[in-house]
C-alpha atoms as a PDB file:
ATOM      1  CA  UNK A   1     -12.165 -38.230  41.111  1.00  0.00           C
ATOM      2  CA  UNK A   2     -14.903 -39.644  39.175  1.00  0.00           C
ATOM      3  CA  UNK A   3     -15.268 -43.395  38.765  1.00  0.00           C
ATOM      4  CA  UNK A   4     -18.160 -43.181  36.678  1.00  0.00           C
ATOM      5  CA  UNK A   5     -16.366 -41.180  33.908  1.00  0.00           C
ATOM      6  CA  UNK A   6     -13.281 -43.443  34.620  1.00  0.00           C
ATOM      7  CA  UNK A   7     -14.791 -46.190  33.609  1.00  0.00           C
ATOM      8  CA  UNK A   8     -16.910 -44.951  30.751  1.00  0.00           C
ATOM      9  CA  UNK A   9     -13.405 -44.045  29.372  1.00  0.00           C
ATOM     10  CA  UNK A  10     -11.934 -47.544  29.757  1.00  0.00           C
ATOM     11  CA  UNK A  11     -14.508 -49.003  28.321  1.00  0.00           C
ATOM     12  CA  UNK A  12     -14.533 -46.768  25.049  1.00  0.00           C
ATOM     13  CA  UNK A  13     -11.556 -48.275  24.657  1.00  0.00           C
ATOM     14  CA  UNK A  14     -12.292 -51.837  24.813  1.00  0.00           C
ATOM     15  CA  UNK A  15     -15.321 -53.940  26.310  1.00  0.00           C
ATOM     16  CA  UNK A  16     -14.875 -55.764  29.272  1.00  0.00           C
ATOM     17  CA  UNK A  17     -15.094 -56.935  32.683  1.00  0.00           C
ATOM     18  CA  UNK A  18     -15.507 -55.851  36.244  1.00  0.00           C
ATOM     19  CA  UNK A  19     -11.997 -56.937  37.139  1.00  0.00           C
ATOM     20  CA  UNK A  20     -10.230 -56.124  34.071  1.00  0.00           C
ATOM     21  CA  UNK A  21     -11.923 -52.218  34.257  1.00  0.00           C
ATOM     22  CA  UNK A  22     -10.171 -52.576  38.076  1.00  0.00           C
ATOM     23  CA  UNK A  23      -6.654 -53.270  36.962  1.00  0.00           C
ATOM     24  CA  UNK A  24      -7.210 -51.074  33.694  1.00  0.00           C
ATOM     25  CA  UNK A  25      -7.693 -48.247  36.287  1.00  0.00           C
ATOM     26  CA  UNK A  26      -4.973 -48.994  38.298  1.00  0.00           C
ATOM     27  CA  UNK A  27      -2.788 -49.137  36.026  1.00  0.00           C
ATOM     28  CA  UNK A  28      -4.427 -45.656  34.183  1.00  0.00           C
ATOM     29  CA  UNK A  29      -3.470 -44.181  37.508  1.00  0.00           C
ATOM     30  CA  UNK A  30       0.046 -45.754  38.439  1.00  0.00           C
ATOM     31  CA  UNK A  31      -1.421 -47.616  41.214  1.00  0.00           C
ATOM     32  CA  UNK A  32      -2.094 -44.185  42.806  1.00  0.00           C
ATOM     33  CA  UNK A  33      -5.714 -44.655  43.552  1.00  0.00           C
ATOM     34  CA  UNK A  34      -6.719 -48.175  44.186  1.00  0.00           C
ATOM     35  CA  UNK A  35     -10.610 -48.829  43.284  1.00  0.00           C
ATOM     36  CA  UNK A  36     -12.720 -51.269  45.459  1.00  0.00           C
ATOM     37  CA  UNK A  37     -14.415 -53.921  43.622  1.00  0.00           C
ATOM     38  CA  UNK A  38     -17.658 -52.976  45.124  1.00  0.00           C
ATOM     39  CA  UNK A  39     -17.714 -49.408  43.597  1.00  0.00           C
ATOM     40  CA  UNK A  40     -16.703 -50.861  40.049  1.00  0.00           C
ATOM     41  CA  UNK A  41     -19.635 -52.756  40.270  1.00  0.00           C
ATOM     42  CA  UNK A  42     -21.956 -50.246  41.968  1.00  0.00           C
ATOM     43  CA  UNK A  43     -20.713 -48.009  39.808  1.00  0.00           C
ATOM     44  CA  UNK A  44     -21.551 -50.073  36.161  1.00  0.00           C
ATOM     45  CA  UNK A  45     -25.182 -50.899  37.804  1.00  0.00           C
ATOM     46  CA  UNK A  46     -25.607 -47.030  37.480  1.00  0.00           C
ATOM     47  CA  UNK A  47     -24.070 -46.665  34.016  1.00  0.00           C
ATOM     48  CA  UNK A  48     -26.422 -49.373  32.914  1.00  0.00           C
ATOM     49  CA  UNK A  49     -29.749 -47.934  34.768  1.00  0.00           C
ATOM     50  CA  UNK A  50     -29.022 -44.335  33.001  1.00  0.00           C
ATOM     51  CA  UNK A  51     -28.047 -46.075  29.290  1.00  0.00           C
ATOM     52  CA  UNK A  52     -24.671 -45.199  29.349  1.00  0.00           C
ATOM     53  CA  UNK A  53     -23.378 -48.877  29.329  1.00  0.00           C
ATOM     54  CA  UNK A  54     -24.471 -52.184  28.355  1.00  0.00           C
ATOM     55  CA  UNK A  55     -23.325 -55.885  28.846  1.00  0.00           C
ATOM     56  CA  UNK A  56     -21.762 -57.613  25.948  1.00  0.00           C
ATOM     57  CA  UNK A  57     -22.420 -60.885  26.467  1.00  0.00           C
ATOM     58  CA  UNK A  58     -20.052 -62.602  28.429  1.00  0.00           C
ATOM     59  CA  UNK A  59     -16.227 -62.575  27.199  1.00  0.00           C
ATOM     60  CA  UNK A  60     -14.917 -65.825  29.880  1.00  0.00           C
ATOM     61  CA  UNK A  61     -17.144 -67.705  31.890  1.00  0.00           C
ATOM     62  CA  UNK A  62     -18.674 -66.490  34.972  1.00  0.00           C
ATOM     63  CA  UNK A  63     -17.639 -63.110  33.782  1.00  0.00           C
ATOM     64  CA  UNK A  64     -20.104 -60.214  32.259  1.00  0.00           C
ATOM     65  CA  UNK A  65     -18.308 -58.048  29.784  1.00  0.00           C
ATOM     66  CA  UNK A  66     -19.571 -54.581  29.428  1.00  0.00           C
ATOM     67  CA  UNK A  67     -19.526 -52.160  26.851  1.00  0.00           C
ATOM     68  CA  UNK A  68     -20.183 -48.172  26.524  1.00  0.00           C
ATOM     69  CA  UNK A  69     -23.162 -47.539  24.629  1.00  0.00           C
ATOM     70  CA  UNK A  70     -23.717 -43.843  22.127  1.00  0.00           C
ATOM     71  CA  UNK A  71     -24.685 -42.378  24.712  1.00  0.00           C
ATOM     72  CA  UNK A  72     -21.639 -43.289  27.139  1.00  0.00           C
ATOM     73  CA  UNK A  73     -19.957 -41.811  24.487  1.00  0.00           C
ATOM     74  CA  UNK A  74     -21.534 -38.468  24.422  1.00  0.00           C
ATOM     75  CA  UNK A  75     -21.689 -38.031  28.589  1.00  0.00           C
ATOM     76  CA  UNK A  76     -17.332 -39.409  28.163  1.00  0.00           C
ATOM     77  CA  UNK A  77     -16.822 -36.590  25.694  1.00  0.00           C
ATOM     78  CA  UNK A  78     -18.865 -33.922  27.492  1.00  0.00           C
ATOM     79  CA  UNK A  79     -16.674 -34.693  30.456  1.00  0.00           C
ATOM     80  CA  UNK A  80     -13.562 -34.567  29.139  1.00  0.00           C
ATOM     81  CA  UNK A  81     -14.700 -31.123  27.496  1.00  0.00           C
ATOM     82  CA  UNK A  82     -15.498 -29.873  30.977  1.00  0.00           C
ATOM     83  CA  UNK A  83     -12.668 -28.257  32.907  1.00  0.00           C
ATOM     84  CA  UNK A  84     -12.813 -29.291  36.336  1.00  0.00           C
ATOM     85  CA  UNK A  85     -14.658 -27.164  38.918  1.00  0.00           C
ATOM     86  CA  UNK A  86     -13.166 -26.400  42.306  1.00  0.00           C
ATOM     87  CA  UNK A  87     -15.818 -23.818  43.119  1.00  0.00           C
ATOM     88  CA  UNK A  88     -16.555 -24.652  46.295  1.00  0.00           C
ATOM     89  CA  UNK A  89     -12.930 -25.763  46.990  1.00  0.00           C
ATOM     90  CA  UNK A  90     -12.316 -29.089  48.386  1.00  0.00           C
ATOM     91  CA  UNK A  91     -12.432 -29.259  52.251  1.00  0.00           C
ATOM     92  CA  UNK A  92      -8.672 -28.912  52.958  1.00  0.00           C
ATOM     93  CA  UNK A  93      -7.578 -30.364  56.470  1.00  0.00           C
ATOM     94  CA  UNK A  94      -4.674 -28.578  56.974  1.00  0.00           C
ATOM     95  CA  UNK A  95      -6.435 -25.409  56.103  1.00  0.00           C
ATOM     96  CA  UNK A  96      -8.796 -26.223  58.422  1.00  0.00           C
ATOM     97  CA  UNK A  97      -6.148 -27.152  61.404  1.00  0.00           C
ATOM     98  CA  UNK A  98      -4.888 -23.825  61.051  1.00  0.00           C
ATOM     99  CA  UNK A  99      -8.541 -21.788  60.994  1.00  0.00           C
ATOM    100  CA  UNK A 100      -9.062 -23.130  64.073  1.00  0.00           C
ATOM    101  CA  UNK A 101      -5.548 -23.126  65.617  1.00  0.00           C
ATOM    102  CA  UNK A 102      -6.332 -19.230  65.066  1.00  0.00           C
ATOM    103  CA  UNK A 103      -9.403 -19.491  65.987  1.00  0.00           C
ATOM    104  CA  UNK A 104      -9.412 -21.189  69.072  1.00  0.00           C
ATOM    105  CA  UNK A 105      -6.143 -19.698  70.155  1.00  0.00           C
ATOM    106  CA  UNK A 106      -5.479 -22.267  72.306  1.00  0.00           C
ATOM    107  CA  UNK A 107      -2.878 -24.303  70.478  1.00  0.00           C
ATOM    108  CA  UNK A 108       0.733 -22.721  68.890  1.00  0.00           C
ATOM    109  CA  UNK A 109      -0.330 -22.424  65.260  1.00  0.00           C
ATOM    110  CA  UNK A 110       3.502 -21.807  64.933  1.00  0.00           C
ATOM    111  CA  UNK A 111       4.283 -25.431  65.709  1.00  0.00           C
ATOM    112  CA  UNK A 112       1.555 -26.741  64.051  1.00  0.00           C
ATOM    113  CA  UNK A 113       2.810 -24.812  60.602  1.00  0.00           C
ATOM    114  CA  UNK A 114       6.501 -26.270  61.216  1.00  0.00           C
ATOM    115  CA  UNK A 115       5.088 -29.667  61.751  1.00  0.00           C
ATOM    116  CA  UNK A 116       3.578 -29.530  58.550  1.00  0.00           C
ATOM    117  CA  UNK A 117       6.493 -27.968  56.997  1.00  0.00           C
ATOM    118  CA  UNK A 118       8.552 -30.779  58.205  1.00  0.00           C
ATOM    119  CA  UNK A 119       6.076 -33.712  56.846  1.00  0.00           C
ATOM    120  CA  UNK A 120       5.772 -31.428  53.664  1.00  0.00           C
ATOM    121  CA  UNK A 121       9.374 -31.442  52.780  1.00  0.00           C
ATOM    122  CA  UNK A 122       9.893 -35.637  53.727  1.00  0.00           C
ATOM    123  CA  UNK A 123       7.245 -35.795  51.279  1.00  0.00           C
ATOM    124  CA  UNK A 124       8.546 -33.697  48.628  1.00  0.00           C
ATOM    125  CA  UNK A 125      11.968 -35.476  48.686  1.00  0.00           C
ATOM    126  CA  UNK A 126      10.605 -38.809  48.066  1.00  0.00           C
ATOM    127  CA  UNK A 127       8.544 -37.091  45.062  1.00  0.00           C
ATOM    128  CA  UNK A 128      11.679 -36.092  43.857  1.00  0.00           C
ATOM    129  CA  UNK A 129      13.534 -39.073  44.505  1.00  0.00           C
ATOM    130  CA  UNK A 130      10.803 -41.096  42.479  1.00  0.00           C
ATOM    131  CA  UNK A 131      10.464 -38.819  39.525  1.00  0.00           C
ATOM    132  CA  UNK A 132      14.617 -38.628  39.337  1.00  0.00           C
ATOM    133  CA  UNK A 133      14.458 -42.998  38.965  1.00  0.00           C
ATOM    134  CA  UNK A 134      11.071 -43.193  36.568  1.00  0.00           C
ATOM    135  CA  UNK A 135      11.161 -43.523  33.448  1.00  0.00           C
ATOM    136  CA  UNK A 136       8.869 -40.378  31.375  1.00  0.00           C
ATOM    137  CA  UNK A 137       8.553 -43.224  28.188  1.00  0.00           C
ATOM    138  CA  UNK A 138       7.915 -46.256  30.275  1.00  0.00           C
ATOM    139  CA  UNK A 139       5.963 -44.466  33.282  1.00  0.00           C
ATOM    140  CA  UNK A 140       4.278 -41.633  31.716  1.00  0.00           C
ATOM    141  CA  UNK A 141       1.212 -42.105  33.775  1.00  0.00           C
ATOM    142  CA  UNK A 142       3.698 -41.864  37.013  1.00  0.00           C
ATOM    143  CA  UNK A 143       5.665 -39.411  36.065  1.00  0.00           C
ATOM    144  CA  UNK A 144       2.567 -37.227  35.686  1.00  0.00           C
ATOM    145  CA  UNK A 145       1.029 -38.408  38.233  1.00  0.00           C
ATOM    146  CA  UNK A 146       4.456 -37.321  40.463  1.00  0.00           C
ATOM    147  CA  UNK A 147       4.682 -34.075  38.643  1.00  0.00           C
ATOM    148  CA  UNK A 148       1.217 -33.109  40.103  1.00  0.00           C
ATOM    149  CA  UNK A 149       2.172 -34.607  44.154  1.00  0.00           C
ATOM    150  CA  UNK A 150       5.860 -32.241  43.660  1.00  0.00           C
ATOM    151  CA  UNK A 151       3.408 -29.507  42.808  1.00  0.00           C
ATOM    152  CA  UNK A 152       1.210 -29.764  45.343  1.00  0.00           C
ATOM    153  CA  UNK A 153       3.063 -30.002  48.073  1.00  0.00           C
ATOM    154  CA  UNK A 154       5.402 -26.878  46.756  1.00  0.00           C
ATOM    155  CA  UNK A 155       2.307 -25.146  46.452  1.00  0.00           C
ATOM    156  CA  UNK A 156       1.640 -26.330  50.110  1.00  0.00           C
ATOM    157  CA  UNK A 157       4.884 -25.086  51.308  1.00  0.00           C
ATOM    158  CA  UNK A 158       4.320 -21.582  49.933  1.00  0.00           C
ATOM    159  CA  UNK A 159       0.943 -21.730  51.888  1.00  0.00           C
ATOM    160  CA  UNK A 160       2.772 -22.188  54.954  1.00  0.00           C
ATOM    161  CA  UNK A 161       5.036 -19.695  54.193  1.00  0.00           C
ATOM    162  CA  UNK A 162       2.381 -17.085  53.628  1.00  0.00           C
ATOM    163  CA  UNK A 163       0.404 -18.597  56.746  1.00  0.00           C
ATOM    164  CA  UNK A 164       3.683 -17.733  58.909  1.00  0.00           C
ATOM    165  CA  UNK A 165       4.222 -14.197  57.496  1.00  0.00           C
ATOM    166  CA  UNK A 166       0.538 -13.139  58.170  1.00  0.00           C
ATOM    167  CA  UNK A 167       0.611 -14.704  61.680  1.00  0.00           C
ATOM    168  CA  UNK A 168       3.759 -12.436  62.436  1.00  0.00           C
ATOM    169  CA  UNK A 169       1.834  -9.318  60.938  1.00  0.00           C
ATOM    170  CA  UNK A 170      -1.057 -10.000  62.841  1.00  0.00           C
ATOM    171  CA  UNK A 171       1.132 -10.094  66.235  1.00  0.00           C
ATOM    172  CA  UNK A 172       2.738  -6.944  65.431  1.00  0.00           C
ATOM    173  CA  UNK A 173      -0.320  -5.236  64.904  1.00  0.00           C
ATOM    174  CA  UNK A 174      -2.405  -7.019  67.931  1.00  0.00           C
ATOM    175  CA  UNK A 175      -2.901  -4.528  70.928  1.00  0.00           C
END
């Protein structure tokens, strides 16, 4: 996830504060990923230093207000432009926990795959449950973000599956 583009894009909508690009983002993101204070902060200090923001004078008291600047623009729409790149992929722990279950042969790689299976399918119920009581007008931004989670973790299953059908091949075929 990038903060720095995150904010850029909340403030091409409207200037303004520290705390107000915190609960813009939170909100952006159905409370899904909370952001620190700190790293909103951190975060403008380098947005200002390479040009891509400014403050705006202040819009309450005690509080800067911060705007994007043409060139916050550009970098925003360059990013948006960009698909994402997952080349290399994102360490995966569960990939991982298996590699080394395999690896080390030490551990039953069968139990840790049902474990996961088990965790996997909690977790895709209570997707489920929360996408079948949101609303898509009133909670777009959860429903998608739910859609992607269901995904995921049926994706996940289908790893697991194909994780348990090469294991069995691979006994088979040991000596």
């Amino acid at each position: 996830m990038s903060v720095r583009h995150s904010i850029l894009a909340l403030l091409a909508e409207v200037p303004t504060h520290g705390y107000g690009l915190k609960t813009a983002f939170e909100e952006s993101t159905a409370g899904t990923w909370p952001l620190n204070m700190g790293q909103v902060y951190t975060t403008l200090a380098r947005l200002e230093r390479d040009g891509l923001v400014r403050t705006a004078g202040t819009g309450e008291p005690d509080r800067q207000t911060w705007e994007i600047t043409p060139e916050g623009k550009e970098a925003l729409a360059a990013w948006f432009a960009t698909p994402v790149d997952l080349d290399p992929p994102s360490r995966d722990e569960l990939a991982l926990k298996v590699l080394l279950a395999v690896a080390a042969d030490i551990v039953d790689v069968d139990a840790i795959l049902q474990a996961q299976r088990t965790a996997t399918m909690e977790r895709l119920q209570g997707y489920t449950g929360y996408l079948r009581d949101a609303d898509p007008e009133d909670e777009l931004p959860w429903v998608l973000i739910l859609d992607s989670l269901i995904l995921k973790a049926q994706a996940e299953l289908a790893w697991i599956d194909r994780c348990e059908e090469r294991l069995r091949v691979a006994k088979r075929t040991r000596p």
